[in-house]
C-alpha atoms as a PDB file:
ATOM      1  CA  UNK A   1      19.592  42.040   6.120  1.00  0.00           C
ATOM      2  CA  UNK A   2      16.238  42.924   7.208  1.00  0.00           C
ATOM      3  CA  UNK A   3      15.050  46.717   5.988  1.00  0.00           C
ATOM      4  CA  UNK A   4      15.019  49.095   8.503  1.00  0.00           C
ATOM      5  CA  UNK A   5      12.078  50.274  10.488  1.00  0.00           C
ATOM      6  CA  UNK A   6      10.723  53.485   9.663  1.00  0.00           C
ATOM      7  CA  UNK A   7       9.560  55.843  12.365  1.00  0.00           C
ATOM      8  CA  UNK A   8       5.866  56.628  12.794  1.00  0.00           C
ATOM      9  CA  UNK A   9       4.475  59.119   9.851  1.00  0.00           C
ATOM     10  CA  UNK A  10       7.279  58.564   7.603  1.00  0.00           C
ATOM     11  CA  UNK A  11       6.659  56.195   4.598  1.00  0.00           C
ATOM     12  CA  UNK A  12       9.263  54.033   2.830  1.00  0.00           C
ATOM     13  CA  UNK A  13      10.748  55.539  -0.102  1.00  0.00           C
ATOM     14  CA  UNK A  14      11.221  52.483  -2.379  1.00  0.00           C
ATOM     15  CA  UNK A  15       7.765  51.282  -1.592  1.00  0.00           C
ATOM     16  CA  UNK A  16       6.461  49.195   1.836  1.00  0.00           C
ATOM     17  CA  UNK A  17       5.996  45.931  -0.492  1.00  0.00           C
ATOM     18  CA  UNK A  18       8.586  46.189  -3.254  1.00  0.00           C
ATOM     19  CA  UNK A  19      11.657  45.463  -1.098  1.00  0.00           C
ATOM     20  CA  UNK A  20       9.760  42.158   0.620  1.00  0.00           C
ATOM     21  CA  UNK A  21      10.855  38.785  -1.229  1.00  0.00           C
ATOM     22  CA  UNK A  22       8.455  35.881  -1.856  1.00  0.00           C
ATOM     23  CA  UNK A  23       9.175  33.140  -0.449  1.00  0.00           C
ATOM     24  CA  UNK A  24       8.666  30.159  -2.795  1.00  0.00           C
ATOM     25  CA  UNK A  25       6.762  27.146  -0.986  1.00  0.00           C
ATOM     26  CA  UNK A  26       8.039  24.543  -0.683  1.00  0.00           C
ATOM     27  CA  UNK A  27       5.784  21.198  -1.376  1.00  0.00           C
ATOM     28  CA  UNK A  28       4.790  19.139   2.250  1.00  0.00           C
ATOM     29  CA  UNK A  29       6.308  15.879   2.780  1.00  0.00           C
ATOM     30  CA  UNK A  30       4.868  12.815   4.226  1.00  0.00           C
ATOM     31  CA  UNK A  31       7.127  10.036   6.019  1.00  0.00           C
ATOM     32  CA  UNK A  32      10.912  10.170   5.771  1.00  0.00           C
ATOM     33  CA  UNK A  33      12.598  11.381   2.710  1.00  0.00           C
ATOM     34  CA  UNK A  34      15.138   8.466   2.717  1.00  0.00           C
ATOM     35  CA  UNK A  35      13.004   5.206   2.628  1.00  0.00           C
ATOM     36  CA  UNK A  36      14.213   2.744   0.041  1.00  0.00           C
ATOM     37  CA  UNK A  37      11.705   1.552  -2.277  1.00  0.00           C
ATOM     38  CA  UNK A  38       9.504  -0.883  -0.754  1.00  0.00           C
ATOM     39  CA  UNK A  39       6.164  -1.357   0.905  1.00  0.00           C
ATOM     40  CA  UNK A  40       6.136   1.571   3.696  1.00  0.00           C
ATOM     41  CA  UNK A  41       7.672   4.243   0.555  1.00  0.00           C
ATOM     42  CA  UNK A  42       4.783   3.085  -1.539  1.00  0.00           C
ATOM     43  CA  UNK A  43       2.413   3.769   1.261  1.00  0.00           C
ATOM     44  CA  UNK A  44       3.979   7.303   1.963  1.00  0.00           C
ATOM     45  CA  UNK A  45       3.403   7.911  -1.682  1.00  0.00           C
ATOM     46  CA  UNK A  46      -0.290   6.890  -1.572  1.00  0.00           C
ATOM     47  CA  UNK A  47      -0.936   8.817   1.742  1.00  0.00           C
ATOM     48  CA  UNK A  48       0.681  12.190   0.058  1.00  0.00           C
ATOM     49  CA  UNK A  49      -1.251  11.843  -3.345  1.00  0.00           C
ATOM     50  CA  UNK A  50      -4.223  11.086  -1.624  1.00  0.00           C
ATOM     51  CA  UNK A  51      -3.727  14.060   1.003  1.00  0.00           C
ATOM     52  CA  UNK A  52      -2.725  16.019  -2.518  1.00  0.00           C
ATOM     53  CA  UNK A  53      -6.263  14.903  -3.989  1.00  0.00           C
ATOM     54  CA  UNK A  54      -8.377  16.291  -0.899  1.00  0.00           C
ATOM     55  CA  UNK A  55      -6.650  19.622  -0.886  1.00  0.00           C
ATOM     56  CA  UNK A  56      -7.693  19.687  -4.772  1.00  0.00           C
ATOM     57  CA  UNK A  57     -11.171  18.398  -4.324  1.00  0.00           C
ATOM     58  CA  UNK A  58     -11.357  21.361  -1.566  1.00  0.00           C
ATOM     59  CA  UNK A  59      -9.500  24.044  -3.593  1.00  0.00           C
ATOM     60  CA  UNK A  60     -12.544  23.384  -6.189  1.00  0.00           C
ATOM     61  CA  UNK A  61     -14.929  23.469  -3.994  1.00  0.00           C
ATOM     62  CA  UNK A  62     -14.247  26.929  -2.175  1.00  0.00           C
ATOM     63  CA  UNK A  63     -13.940  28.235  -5.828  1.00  0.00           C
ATOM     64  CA  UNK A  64     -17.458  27.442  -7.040  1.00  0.00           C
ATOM     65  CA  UNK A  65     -18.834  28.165  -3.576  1.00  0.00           C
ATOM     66  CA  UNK A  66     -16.866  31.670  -3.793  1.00  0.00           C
ATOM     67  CA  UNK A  67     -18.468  32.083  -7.407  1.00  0.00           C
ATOM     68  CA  UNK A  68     -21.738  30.899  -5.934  1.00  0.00           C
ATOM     69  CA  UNK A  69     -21.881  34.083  -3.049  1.00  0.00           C
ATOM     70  CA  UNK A  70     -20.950  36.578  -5.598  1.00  0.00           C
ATOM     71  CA  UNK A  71     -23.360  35.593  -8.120  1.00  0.00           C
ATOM     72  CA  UNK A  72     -26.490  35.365  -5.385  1.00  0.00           C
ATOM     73  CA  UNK A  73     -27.671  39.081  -4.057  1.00  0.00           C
ATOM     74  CA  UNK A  74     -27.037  39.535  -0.268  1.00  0.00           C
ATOM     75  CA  UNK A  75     -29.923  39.701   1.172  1.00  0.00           C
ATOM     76  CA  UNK A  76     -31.636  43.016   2.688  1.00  0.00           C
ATOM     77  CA  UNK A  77     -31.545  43.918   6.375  1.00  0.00           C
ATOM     78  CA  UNK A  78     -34.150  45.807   6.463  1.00  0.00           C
ATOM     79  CA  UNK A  79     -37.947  45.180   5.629  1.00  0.00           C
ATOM     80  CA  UNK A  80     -40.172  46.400   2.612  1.00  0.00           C
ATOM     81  CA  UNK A  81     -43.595  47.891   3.169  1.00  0.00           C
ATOM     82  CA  UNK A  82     -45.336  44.736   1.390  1.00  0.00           C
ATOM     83  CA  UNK A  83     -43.719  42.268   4.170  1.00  0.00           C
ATOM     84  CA  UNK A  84     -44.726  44.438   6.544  1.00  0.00           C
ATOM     85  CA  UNK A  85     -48.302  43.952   5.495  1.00  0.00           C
ATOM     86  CA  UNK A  86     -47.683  40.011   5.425  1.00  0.00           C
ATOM     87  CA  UNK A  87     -46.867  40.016   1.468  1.00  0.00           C
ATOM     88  CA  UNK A  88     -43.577  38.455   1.468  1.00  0.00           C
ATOM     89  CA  UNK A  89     -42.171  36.891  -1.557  1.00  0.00           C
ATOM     90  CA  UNK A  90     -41.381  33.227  -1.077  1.00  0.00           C
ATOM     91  CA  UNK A  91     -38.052  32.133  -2.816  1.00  0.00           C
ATOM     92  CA  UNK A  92     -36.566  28.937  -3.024  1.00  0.00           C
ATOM     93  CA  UNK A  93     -32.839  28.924  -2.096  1.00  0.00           C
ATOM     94  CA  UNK A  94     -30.521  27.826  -4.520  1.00  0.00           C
ATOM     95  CA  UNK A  95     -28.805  24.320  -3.817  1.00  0.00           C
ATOM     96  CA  UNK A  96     -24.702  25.315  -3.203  1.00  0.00           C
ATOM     97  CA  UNK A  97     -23.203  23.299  -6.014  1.00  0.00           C
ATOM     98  CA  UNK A  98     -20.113  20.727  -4.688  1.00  0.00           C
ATOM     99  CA  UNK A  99     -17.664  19.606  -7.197  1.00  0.00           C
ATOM    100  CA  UNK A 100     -18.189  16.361  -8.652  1.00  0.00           C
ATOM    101  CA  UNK A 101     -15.767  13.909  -8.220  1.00  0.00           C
ATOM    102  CA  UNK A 102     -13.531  12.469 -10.635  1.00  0.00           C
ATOM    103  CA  UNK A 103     -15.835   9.349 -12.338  1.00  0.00           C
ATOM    104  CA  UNK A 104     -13.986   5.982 -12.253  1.00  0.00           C
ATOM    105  CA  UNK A 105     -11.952   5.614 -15.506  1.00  0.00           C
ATOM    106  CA  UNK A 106     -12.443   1.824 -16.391  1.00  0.00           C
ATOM    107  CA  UNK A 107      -9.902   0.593 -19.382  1.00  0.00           C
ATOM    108  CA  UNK A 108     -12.336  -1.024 -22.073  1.00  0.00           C
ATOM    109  CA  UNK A 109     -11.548  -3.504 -24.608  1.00  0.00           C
ATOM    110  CA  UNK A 110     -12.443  -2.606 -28.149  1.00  0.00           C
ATOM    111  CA  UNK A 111     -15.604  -5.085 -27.638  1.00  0.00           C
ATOM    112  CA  UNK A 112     -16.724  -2.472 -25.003  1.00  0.00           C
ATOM    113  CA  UNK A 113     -16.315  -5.028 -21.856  1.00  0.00           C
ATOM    114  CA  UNK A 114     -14.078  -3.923 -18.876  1.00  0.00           C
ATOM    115  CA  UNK A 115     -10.538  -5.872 -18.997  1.00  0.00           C
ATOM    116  CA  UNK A 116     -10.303  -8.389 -16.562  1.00  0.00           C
ATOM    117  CA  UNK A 117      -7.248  -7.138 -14.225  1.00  0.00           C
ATOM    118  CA  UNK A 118      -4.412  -9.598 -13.387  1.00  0.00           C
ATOM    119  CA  UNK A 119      -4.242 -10.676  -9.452  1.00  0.00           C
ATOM    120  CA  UNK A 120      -1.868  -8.544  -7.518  1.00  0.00           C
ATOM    121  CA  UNK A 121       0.834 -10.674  -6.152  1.00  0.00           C
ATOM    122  CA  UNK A 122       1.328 -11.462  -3.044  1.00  0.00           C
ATOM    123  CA  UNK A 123       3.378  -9.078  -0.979  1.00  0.00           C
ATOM    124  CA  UNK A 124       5.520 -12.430   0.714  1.00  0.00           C
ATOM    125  CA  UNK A 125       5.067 -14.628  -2.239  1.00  0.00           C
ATOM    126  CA  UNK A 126       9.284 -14.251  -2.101  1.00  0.00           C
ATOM    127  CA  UNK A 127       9.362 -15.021   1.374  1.00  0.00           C
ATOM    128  CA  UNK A 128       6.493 -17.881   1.201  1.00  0.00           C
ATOM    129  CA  UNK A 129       8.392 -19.753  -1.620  1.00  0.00           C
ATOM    130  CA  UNK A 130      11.749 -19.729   1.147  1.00  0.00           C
ATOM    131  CA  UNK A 131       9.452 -20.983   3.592  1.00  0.00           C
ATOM    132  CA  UNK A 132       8.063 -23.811   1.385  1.00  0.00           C
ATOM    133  CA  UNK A 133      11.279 -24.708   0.499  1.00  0.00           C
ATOM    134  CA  UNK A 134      12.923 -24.823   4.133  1.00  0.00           C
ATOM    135  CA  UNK A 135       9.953 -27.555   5.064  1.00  0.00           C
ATOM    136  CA  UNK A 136      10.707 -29.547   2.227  1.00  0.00           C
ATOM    137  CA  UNK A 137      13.994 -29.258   2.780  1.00  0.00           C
ATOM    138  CA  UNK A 138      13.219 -30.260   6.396  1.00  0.00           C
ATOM    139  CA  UNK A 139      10.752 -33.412   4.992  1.00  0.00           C
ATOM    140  CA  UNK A 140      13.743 -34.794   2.932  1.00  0.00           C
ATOM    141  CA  UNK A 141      16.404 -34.817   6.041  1.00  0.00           C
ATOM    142  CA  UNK A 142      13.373 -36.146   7.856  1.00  0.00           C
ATOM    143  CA  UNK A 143      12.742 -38.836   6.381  1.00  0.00           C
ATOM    144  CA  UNK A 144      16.620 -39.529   5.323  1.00  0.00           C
ATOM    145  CA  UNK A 145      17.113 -39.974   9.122  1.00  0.00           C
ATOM    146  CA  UNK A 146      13.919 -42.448   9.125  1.00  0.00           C
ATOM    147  CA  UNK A 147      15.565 -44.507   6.336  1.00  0.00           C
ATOM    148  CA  UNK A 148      18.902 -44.833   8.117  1.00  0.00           C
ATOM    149  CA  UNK A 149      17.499 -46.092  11.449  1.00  0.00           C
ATOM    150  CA  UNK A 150      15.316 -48.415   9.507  1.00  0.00           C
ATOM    151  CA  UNK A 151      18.648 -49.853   8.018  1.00  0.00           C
ATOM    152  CA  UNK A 152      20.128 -49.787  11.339  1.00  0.00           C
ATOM    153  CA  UNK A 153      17.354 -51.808  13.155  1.00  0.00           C
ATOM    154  CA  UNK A 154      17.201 -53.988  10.014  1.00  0.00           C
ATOM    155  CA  UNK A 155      21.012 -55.012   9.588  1.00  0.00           C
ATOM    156  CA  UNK A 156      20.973 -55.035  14.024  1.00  0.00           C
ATOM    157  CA  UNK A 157      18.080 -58.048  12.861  1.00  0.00           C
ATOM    158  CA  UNK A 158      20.279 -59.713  10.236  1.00  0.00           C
ATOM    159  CA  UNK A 159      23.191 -59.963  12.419  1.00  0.00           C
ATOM    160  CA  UNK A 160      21.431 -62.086  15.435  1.00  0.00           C
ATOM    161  CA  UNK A 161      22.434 -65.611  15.003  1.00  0.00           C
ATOM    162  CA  UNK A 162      20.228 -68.219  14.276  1.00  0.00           C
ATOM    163  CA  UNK A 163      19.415 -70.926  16.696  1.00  0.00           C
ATOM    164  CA  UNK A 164      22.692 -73.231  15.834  1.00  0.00           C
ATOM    165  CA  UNK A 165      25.075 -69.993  16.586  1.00  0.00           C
ATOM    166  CA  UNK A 166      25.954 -69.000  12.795  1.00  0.00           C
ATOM    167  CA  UNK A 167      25.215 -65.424  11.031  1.00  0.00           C
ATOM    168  CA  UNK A 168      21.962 -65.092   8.317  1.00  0.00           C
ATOM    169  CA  UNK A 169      23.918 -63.914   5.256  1.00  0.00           C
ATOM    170  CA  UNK A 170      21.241 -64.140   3.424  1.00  0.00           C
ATOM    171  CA  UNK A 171      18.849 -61.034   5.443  1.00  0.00           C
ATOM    172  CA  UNK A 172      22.844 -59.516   5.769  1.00  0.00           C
ATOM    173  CA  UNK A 173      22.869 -59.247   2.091  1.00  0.00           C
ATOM    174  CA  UNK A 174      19.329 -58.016   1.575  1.00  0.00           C
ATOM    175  CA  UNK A 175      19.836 -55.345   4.218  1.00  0.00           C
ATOM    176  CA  UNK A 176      22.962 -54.296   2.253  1.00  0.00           C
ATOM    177  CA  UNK A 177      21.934 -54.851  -0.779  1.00  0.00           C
ATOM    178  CA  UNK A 178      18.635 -52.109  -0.311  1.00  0.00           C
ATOM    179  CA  UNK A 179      21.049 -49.501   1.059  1.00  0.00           C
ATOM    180  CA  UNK A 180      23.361 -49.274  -2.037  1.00  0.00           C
ATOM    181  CA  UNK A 181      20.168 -49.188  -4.446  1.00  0.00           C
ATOM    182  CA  UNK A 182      18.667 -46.277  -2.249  1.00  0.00           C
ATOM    183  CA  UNK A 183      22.719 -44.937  -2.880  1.00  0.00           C
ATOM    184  CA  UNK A 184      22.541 -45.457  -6.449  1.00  0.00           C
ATOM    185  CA  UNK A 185      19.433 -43.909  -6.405  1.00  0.00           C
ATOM    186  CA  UNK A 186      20.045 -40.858  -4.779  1.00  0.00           C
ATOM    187  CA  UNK A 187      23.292 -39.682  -7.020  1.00  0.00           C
END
């Protein structure tokens, strides 16, 4: 229940800012929370630790400016007698320090080169080596149909008689004889 309000004058016994509950925060999310692992997840995850970097890099950087201002005098309002006369002091302003960013951290071998890095694989190397295999899947029955109209034409060739009316058994039996090697062949 909410505490109740207290007329004008009066003050709260227990204290205006004892009876008041934090409220814990809560982190910030970025994309849906129910993505399965994959290629948009991963990029959530990058976009929230990179959007957690920033707010870093800026928490830093309102901290030394903040130490910065209260270190440096304000600076009067009014004038002094000697810049009145046209004696002023010339100061250089200090340069506002920024926080350095975080230097590259390169892995070293012990011989004090940089390790090469393995390529990244391919995000549809999976789905490229289906592909590949669908087309040669698609060559083989391709040329399988070729190979069977060739024998077709060839054994329609073989069966025409010869000029006295009787059959070539000879180009019959070659015709035949090239489709049960390719049959062998095959099992």
């Amino acid at each position: 229940m909410a505490p109740k309000r207290t007329r004008d004058g009066e003050s709260n016994p227990a204290g205006s800012g004892a009876d008041q509950v934090v409220k814990k925060r809560k982190g910030f999310s970025v994309g849906p929370a129910n993505l399965p692992d994959g290629t948009y997840r991963r990029k959530t995850q990058k976009i929230k630790s990179d959007l957690i970097q920033k707010a870093k890099v800026k928490k830093a950087y309102a901290k030394i400016k903040a130490q910065e201002l209260s270190t440096n005098a304000p600076k009067p309002i009014f004038t002094t007698a000697e810049e009145e006369k046209g004696e002023t002091r010339h100061q250089q302003p200090k340069p506002e320090r920024r926080p350095e960013r975080r230097p590259e951290r390169r892995p070293r071998e012990a011989n004090g080169h940089p390790r090469q890095r393995k390529p990244k694989p391919s995000a549809f190397a999976k789905e490229m080596e289906i592909a590949e295999k669908r087309k040669q899947e698609a060559e083989a029955r391709q040329r399988e149909r070729e190979a069977r109209q060739k024998d077709r034409e060839a054994m329609a060739r073989a069966k025409r008689l010869d000029q006295n009316g009787k059959r070539r058994l000879g180009r019959e039996s070659n015709v035949l004889l090239s489709r049960v090697q390719r049959m062998v062949g095959q099992n």
